[in-house]
C-alpha atoms as a PDB file:
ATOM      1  CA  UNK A   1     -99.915 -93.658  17.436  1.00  0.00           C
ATOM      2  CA  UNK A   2     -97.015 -92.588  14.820  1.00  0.00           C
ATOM      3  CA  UNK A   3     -96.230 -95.216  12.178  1.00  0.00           C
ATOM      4  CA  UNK A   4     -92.451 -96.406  12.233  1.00  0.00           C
ATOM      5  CA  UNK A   5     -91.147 -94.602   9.500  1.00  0.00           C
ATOM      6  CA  UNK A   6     -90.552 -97.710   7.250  1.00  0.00           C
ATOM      7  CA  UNK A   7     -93.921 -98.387   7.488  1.00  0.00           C
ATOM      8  CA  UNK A   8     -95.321 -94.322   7.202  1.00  0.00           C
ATOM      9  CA  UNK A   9     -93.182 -95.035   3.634  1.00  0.00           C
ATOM     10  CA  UNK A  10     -94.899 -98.110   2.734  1.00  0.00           C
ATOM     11  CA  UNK A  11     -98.226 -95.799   3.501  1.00  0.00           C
ATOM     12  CA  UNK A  12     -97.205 -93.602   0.922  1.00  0.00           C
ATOM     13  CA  UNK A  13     -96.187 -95.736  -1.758  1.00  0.00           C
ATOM     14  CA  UNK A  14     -99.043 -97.826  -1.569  1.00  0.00           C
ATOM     15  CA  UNK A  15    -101.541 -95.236  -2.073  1.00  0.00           C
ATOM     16  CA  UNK A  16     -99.268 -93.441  -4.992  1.00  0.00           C
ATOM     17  CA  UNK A  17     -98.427 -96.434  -6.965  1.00  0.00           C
ATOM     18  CA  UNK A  18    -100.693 -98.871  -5.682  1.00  0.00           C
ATOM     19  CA  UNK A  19     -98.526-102.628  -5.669  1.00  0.00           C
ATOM     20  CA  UNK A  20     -99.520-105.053  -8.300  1.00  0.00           C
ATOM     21  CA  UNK A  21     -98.809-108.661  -7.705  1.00  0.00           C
ATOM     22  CA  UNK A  22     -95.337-109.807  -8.830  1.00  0.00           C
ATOM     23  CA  UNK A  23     -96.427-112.808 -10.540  1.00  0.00           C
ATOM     24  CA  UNK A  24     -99.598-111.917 -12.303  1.00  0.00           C
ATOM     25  CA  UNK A  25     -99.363-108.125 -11.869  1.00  0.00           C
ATOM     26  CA  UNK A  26    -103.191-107.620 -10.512  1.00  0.00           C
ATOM     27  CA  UNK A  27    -103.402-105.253  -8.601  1.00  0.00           C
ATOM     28  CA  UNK A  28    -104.358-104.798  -4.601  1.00  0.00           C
ATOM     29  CA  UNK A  29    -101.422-107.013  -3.475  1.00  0.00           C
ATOM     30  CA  UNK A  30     -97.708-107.383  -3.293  1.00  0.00           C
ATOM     31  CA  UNK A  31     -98.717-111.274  -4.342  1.00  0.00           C
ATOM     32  CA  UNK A  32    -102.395-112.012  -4.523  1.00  0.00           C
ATOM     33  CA  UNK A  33    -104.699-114.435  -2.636  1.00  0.00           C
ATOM     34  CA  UNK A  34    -104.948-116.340  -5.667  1.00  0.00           C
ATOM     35  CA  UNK A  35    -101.252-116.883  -6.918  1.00  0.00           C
ATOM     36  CA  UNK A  36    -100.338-117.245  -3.347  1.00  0.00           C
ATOM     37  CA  UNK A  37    -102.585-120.334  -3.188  1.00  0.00           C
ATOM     38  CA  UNK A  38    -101.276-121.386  -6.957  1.00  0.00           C
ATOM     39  CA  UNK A  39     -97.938-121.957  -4.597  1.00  0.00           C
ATOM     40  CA  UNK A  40     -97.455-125.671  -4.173  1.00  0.00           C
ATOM     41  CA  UNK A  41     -95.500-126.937  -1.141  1.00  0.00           C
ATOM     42  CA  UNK A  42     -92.562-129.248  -1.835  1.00  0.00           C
ATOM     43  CA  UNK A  43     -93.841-132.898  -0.909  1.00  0.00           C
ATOM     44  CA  UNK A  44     -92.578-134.239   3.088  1.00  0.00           C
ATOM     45  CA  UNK A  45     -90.954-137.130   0.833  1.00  0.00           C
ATOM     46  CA  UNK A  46     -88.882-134.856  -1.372  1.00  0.00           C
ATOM     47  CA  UNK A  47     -87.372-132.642   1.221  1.00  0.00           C
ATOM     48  CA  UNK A  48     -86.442-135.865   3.184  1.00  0.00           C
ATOM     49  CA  UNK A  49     -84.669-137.699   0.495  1.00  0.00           C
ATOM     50  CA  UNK A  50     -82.622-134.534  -0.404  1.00  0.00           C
ATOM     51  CA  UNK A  51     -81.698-134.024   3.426  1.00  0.00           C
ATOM     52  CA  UNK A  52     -80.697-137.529   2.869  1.00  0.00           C
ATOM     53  CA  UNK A  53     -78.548-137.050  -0.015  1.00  0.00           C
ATOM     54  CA  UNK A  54     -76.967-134.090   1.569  1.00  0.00           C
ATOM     55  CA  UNK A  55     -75.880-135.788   4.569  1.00  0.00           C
ATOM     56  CA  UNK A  56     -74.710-132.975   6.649  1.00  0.00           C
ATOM     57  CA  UNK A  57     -74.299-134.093  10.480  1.00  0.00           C
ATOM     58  CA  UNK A  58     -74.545-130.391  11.135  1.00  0.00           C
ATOM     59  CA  UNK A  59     -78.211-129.498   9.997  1.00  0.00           C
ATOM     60  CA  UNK A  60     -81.120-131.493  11.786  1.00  0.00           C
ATOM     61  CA  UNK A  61     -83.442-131.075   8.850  1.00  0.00           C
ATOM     62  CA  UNK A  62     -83.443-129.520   5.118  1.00  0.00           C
ATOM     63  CA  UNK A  63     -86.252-128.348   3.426  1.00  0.00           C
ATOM     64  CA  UNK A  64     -87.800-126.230   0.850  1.00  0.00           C
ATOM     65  CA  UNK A  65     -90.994-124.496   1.615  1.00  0.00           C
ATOM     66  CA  UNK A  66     -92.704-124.333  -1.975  1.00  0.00           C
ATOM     67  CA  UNK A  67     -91.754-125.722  -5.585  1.00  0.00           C
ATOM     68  CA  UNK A  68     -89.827-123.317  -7.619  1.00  0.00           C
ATOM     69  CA  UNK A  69     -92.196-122.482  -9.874  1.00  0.00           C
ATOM     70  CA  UNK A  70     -94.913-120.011 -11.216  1.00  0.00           C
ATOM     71  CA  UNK A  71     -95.671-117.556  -8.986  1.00  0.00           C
ATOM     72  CA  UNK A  72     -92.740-118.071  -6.450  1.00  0.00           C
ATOM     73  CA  UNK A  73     -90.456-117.895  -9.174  1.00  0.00           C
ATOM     74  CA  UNK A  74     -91.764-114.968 -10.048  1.00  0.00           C
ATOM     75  CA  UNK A  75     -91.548-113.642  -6.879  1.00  0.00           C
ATOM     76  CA  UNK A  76     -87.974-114.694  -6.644  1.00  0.00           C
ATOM     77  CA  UNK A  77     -86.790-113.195 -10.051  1.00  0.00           C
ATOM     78  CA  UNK A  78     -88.234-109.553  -8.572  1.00  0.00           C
ATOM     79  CA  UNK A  79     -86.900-109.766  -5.241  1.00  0.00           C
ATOM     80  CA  UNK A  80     -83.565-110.868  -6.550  1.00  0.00           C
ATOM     81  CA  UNK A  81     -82.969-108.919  -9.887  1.00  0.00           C
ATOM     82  CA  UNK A  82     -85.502-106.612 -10.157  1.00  0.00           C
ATOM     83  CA  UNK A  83     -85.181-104.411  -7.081  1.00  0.00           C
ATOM     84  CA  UNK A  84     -88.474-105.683  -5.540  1.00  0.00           C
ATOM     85  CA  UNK A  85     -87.663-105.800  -1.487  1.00  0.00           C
ATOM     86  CA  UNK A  86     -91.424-105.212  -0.700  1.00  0.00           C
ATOM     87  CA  UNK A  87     -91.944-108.325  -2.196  1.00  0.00           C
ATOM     88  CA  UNK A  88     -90.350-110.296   0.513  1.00  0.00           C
ATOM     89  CA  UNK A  89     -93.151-109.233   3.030  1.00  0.00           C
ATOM     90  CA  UNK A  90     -95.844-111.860   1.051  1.00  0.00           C
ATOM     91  CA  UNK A  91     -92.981-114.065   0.807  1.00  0.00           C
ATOM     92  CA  UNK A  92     -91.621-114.002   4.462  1.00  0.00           C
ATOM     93  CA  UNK A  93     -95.603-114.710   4.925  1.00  0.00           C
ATOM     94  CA  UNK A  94     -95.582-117.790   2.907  1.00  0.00           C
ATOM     95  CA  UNK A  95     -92.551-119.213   5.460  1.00  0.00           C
ATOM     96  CA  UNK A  96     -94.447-118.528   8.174  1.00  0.00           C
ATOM     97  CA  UNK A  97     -97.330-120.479   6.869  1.00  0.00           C
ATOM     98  CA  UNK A  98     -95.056-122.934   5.666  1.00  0.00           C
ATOM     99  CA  UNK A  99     -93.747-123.322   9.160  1.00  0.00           C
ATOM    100  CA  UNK A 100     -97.415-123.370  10.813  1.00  0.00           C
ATOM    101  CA  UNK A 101     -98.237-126.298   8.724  1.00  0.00           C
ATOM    102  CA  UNK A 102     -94.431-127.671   9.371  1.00  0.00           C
ATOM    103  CA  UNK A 103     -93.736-126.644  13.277  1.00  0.00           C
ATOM    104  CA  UNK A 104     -90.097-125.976  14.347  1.00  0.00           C
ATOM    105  CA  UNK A 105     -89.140-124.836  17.693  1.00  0.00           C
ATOM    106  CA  UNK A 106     -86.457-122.840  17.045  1.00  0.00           C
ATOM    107  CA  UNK A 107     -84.412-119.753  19.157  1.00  0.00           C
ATOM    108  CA  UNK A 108     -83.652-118.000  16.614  1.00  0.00           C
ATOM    109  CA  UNK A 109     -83.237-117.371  12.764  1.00  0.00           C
ATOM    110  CA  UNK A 110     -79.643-116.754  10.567  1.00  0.00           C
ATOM    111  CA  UNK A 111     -80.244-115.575   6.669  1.00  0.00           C
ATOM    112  CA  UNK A 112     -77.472-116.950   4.714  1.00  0.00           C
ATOM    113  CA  UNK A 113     -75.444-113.982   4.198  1.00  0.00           C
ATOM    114  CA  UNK A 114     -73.439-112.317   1.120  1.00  0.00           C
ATOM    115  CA  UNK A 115     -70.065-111.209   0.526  1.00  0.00           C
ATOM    116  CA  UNK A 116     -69.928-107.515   1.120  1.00  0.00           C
ATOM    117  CA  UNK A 117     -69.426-107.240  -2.258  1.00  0.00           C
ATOM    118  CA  UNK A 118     -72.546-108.527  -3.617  1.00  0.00           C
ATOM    119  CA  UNK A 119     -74.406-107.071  -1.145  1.00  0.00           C
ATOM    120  CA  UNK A 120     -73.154-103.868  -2.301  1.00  0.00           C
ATOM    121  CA  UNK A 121     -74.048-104.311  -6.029  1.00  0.00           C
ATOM    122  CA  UNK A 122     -77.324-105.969  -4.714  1.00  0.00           C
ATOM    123  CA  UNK A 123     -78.357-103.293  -2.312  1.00  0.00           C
ATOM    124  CA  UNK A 124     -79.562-105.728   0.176  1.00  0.00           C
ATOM    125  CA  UNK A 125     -79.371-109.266   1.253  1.00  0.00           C
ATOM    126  CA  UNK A 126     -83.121-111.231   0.306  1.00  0.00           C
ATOM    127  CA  UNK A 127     -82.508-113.955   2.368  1.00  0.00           C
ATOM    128  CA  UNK A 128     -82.114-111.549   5.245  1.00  0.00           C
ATOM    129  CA  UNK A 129     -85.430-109.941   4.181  1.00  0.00           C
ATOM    130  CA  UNK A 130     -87.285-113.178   3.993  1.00  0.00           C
ATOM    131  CA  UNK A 131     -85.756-113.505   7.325  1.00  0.00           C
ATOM    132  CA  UNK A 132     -86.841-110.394   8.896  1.00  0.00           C
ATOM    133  CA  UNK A 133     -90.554-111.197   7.857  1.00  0.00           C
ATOM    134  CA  UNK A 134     -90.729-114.787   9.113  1.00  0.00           C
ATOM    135  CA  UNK A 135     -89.237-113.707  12.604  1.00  0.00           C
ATOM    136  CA  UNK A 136     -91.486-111.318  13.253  1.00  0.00           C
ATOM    137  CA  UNK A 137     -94.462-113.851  12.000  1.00  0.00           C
ATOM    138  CA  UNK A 138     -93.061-116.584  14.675  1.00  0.00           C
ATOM    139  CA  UNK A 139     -91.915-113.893  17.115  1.00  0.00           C
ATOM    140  CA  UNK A 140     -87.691-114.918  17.514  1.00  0.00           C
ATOM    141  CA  UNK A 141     -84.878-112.830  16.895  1.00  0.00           C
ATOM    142  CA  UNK A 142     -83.034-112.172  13.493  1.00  0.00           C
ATOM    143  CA  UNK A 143     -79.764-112.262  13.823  1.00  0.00           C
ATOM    144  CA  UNK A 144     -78.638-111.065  10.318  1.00  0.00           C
ATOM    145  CA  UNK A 145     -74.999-109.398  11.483  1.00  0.00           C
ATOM    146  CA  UNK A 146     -73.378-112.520  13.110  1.00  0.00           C
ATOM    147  CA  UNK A 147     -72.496-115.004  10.610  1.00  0.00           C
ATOM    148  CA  UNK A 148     -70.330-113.691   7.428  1.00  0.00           C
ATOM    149  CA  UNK A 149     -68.889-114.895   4.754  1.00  0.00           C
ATOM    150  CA  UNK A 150     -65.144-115.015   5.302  1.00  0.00           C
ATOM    151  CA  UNK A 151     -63.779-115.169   1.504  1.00  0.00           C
ATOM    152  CA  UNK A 152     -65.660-114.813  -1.546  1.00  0.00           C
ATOM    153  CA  UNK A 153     -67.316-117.429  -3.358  1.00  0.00           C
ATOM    154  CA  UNK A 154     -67.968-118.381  -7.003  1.00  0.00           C
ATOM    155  CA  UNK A 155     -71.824-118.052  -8.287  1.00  0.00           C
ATOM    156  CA  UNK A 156     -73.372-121.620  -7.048  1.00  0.00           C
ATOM    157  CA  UNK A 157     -75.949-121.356 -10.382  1.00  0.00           C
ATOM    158  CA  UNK A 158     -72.431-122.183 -12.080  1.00  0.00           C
ATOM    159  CA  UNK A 159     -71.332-125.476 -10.465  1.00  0.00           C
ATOM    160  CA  UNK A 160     -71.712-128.895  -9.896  1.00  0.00           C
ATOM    161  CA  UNK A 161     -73.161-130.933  -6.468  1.00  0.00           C
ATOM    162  CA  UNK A 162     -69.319-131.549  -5.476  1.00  0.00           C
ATOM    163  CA  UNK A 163     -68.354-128.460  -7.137  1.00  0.00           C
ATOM    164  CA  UNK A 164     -71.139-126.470  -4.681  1.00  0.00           C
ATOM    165  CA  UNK A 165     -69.854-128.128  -1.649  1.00  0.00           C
ATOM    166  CA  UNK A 166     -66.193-127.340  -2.282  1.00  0.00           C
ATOM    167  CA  UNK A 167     -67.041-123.628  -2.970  1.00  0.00           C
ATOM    168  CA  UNK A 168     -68.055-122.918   0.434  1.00  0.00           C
ATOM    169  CA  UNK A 169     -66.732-124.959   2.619  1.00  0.00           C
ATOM    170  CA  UNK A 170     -65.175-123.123   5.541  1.00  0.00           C
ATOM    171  CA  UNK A 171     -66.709-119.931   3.421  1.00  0.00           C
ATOM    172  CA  UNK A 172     -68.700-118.656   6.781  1.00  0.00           C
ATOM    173  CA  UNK A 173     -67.647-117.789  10.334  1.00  0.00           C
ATOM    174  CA  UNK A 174     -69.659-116.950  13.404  1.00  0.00           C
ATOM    175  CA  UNK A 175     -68.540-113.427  14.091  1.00  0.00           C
ATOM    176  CA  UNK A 176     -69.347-112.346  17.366  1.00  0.00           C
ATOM    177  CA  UNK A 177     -68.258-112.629  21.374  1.00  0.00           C
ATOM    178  CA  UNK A 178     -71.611-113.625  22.457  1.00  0.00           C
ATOM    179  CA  UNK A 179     -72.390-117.600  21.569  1.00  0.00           C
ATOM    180  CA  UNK A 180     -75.029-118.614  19.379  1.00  0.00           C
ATOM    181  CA  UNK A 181     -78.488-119.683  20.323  1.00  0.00           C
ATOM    182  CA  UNK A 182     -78.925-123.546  20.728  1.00  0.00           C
ATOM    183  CA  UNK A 183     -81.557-123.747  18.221  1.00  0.00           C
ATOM    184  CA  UNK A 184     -81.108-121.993  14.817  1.00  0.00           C
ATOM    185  CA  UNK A 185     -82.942-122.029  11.818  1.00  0.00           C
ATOM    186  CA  UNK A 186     -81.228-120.648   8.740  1.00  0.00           C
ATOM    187  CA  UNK A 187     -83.104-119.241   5.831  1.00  0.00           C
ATOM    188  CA  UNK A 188     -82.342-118.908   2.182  1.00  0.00           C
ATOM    189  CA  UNK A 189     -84.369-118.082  -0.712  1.00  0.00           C
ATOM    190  CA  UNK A 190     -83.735-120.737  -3.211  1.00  0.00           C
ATOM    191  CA  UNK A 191     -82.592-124.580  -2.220  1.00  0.00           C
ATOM    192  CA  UNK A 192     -80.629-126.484  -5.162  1.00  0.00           C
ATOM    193  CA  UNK A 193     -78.216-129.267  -3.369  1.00  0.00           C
ATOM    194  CA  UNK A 194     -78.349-127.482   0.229  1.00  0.00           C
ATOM    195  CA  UNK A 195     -74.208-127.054   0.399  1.00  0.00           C
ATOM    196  CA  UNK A 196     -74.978-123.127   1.030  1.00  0.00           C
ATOM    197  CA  UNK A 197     -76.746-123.968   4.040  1.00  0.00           C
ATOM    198  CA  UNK A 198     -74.845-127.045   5.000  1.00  0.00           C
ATOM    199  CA  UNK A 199     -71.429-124.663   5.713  1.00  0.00           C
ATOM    200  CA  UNK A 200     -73.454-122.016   7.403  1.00  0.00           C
ATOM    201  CA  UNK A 201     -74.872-124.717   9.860  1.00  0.00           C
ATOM    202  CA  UNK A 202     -70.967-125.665  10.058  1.00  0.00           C
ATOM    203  CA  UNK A 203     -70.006-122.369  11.050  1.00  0.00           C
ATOM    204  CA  UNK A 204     -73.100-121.880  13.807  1.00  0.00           C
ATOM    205  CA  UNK A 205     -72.089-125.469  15.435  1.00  0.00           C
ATOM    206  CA  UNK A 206     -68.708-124.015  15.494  1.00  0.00           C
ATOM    207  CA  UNK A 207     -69.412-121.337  17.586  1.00  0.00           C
ATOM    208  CA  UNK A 208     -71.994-123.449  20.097  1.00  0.00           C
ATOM    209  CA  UNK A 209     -75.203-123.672  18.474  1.00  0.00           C
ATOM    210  CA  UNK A 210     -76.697-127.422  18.832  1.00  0.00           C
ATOM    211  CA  UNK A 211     -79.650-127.984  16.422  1.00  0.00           C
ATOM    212  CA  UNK A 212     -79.735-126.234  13.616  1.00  0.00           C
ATOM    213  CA  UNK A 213     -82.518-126.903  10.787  1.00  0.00           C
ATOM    214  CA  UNK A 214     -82.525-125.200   6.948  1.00  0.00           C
ATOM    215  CA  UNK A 215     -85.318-123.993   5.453  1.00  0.00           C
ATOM    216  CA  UNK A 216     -85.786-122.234   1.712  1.00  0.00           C
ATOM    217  CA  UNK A 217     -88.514-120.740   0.454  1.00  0.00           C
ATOM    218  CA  UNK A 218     -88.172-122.383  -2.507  1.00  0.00           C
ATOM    219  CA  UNK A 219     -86.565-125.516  -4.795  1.00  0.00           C
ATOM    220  CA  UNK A 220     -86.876-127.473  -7.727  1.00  0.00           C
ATOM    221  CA  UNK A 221     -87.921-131.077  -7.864  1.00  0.00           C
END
C-alpha cells in the first residue's frame, strides 16, 4: 500500500537524520518514553479553580493537560520558535492520553487560530497541529478553517488578566454557512488566564455550538 506522501517524507527524514528528543535530545524519538513520563499532569483541583476564576458562561470546562515545565516546555519552545512541527505528533499524543485519563465527549475539535499575519511569519499554526494529532487519536473532525480571527491582536505574553480579556474580546468569528457542531472542544498550546479560549468559545456559541470545553496542552501553576 503507498504511504501518503506526508508520511513517505517523514520515512525519509527519519532514516537520514534520525529525530532526537526535543527535550533531552536522545535519540530514537521525537520526545522519549522517559521525558514523556517526566510530564506531570496539572492537578483536577488546579484546573477547576482557574475555570472558576475565569468565569466564562461560554466554556463548560478549562483545563491544562500537563504543567509547563521541563520537557513540555521544551517541547513548546521547538514547536513554537524553533521550526519543530514534527514535534507536535508526541505532543498531540500526550492530549490524547490526557483526554483518556480525562474523558470528553466531544463532536468535534477548533485550534485557536492566528492572524494571517502571524501565521505567515510562523509558517503554520501549532495549535492547529496539536489539533490535527489529537483528532485523529480520538477519531472527530478538525475543523481548523472555520473560526478566524477578525482583527489583530496584541502578544497576550505582554498583558495583564483584564488586559488579556480586553485584547480579544469579539477578536474571533465563526466563518462559515454550515453551523457548528454542538459539542466543541478547542485546543491551544499554552493556558495562562484562559481569555484566548474564552472569546473563541464566544464566537462558536455565536454561531450554534452548545457545549464547548478548552483544553491546553500545557500551563503554569
Amino acid at each position: 500500500m503507498l504511504l501518503p506522501m506526508h508520511s513517505l517524507l517523514d520515512e525519509i527524514l527519519d532514516f537520514v537524520f534520525p529525530p532526537r528528543c526535543a527535550a533531552c535530545r536522545s535519540r530514537g524519538a521525537l520526545l522519549c518514553a522517559s521525558c514523556c513520563a517526566a510530564c506531570r499532569p496539572v492537578p483536577d483541583t488546579a484546573n477547576q479553580d482557574q475555570h472558576r476564576r475565569l468565569a466564562s458562561p461560554f466554556l463548560a470546562s478549562t483545563a491544562g493537560a500537563y504543567i509547563f515545565e521541563g520537557p513540555v516546555r521544551e517541547a513548546i519552545h521547538l514547536l513554537k520558535y524553533h521550526r519543530r512541527a514534527r514535534v507536535a505528533v508526541p505532543l498531540g499524543d500526550l492530549l490524547a492520553r490526557y483526554l483518556a485519563a480525562n474523558p470528553l465527549v466531544v463532536d468535534a475539535i477548533v485550534p485557536v487560530p492566528l492572524h494571517p499575519d502571524r501565521l505567515q511569519m510562523r509558517g503554520y499554526n501549532q495549535a492547529a497541529l496539536l489539533g490535527r494529532r489529537l483528532a485523529q487519536q480520538i477519531d472527530v473532525p478538525l475543523l481548523d478553517r472555520q473560526v478566524v480571527r477578525v482583527r489583530h491582536t496584541a502578544q497576550q505574553a505582554d498583558l495583564n488578566r483584564v488586559e488579556r480579556q480586553a485584547n480579544v474580546h469579539t477578536a474571533f468569528a465563526w466563518q462559515s454557512e454550515r453551523r457548528p457542531p454542538l459539542r466543541i472542544l478547542v485546543i491551544d498550546d499554552v493556558l495562562t488566564t484562559g481569555a484566548t479560549v474564552a472569546a473563541v468559545a464566544q464566537a462558536l456559541h455565536a454561531a450554534g455550538a452548545q457545549t464547548v470545553h478548552a483544553l491546553a496542552l500545557a500551563r503554569g501553576l
